[in-house]
C-alpha atoms as a PDB file:
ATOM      1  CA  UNK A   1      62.585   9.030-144.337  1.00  0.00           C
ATOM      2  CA  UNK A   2      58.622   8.611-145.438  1.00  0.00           C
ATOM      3  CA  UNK A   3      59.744   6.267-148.275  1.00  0.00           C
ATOM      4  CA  UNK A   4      61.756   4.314-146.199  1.00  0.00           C
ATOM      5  CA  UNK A   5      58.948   3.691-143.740  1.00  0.00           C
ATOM      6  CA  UNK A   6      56.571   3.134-145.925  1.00  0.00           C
ATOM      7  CA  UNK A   7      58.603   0.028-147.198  1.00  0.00           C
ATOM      8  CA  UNK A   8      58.876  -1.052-143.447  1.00  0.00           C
ATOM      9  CA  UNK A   9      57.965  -5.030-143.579  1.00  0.00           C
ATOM     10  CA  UNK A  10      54.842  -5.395-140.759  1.00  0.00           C
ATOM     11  CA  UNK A  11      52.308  -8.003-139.924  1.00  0.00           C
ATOM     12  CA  UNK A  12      48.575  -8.060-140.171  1.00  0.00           C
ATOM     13  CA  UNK A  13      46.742  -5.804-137.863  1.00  0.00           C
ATOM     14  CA  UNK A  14      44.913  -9.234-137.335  1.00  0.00           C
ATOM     15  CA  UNK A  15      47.900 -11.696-136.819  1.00  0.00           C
ATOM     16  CA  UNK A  16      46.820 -12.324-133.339  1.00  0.00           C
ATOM     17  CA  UNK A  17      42.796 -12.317-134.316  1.00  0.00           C
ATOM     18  CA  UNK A  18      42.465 -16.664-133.821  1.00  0.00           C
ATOM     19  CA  UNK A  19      45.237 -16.788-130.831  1.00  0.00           C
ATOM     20  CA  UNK A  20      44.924 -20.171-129.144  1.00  0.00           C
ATOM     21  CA  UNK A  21      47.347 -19.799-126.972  1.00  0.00           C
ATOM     22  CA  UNK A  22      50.684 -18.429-125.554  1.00  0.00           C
ATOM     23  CA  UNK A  23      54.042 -20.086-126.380  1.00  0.00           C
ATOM     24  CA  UNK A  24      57.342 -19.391-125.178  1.00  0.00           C
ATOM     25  CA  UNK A  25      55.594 -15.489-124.668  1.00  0.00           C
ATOM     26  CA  UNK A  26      54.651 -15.683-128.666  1.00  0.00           C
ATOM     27  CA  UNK A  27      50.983 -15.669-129.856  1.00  0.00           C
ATOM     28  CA  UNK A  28      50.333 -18.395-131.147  1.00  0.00           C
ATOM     29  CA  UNK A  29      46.975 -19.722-133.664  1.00  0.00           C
ATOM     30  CA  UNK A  30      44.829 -18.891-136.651  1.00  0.00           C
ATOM     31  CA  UNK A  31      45.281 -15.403-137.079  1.00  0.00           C
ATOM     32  CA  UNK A  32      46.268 -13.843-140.389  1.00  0.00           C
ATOM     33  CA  UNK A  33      49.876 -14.651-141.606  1.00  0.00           C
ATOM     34  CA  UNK A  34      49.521 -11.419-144.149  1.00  0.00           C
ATOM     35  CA  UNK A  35      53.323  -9.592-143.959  1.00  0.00           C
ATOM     36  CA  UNK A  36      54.289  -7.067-146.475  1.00  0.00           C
ATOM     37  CA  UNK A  37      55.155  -3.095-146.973  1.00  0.00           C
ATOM     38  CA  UNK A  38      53.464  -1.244-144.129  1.00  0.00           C
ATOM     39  CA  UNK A  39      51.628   1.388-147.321  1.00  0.00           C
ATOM     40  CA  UNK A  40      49.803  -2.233-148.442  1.00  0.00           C
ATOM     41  CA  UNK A  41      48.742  -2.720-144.925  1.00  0.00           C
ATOM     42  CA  UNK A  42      45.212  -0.736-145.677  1.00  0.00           C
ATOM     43  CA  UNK A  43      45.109  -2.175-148.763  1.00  0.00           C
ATOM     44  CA  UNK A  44      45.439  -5.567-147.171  1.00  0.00           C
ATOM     45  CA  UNK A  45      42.471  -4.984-144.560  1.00  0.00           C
ATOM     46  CA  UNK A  46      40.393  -3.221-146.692  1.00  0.00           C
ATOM     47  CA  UNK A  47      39.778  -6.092-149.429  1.00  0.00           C
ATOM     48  CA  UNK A  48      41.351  -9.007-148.237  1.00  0.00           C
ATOM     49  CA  UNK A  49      42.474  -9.635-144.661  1.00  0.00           C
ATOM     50  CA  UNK A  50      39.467 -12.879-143.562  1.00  0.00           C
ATOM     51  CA  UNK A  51      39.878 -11.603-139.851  1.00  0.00           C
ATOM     52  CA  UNK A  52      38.286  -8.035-140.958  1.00  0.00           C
ATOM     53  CA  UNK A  53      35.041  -7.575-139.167  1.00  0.00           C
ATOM     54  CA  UNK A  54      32.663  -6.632-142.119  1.00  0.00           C
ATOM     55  CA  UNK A  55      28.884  -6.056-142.016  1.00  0.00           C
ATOM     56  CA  UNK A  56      26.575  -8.804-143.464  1.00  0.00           C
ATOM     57  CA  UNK A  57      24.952  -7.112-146.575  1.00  0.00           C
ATOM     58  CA  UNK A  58      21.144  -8.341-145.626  1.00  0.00           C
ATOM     59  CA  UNK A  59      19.291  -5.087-145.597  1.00  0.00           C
ATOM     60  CA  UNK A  60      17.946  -5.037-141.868  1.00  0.00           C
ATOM     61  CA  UNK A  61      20.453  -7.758-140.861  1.00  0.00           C
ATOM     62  CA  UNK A  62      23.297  -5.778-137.773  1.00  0.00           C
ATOM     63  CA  UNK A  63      25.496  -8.633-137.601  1.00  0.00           C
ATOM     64  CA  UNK A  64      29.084  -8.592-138.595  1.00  0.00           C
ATOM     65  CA  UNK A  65      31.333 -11.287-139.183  1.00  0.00           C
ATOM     66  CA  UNK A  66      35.085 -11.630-139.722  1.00  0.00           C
ATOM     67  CA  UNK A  67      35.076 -11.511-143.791  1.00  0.00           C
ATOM     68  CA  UNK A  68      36.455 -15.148-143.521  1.00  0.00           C
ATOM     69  CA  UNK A  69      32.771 -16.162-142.613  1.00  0.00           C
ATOM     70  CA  UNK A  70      30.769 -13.407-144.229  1.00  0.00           C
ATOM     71  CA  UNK A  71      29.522 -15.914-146.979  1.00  0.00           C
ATOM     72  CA  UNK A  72      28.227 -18.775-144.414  1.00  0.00           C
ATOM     73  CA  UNK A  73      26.404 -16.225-142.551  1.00  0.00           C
ATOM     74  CA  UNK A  74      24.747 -14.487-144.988  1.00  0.00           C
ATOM     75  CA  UNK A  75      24.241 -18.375-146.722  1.00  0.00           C
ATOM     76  CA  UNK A  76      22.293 -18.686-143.132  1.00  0.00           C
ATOM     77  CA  UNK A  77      20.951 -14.981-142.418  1.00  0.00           C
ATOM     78  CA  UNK A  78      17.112 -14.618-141.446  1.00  0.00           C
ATOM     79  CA  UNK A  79      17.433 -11.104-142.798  1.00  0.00           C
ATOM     80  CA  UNK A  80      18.398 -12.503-146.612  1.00  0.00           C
ATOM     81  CA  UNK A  81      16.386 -12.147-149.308  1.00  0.00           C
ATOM     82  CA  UNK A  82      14.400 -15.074-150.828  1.00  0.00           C
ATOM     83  CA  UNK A  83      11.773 -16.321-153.165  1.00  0.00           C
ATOM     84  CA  UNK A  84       8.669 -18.206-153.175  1.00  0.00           C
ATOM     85  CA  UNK A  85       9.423 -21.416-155.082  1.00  0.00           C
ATOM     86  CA  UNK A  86       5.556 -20.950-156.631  1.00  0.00           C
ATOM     87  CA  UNK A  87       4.900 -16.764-157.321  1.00  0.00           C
ATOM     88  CA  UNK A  88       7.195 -14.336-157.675  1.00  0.00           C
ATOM     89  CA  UNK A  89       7.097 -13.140-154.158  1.00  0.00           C
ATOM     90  CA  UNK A  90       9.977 -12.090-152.255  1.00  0.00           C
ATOM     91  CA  UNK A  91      10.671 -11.763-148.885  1.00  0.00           C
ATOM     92  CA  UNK A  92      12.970 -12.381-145.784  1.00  0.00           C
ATOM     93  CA  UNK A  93      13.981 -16.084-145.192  1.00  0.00           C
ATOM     94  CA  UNK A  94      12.228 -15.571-141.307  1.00  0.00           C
ATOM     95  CA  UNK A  95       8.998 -14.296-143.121  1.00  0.00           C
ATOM     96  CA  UNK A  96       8.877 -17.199-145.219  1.00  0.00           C
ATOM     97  CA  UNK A  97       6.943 -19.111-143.032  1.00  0.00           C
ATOM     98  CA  UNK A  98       4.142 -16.449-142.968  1.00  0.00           C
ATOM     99  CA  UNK A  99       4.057 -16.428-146.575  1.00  0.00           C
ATOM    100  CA  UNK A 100       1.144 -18.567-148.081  1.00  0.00           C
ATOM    101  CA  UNK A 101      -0.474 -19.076-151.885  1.00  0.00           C
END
């Protein structure tokens, strides 16, 4: 009975994550169209579901994201790391404008 519900065919956790609306009493919008065996489900959210919420990986930045936007936020993130275009100083992008040759 385990191997036959482990073969169950389910939908994304997250199917209902960018719902726009209600039609006919069905969600309807952006949400994750992911369907497959219910044991790939954790598989699914774990590395590839975009409407995961996952932590931004600045160190001192709290924010999380759905993954689908993870890589425009940290592109954007006051908390990332940069460099000084002259020395080899780094330092957050919202201390750059303290920093000074």
């Amino acid at each position: 009975a385990r191997n036959l519900i482990s073969k169950l065919v389910v939908r994304c956790s997250n199917a209902a994550a960018g719902v726009v609306g209600v039609v006919d009493g069905y969600a309807r919008g952006n949400g994750c169209k992911w369907s497959g065996a219910l044991s790939e489900r954790d598989e699914h959210l774990k590395n590839d579901c975009a409407f995961v919420e996952v932590q931004c990986g600045s160190a001192g930045c709290y924010s999380k994201v759905q993954r689908a936007q993870l890589a425009d936020h940290e592109a954007a993130c006051e908390h990332r790391e940069v460099g000084c275009e002259k020395c080899p100083a780094r330092f957050t992008a919202r201390e750059s404008d303290q920093h000074q040759l």
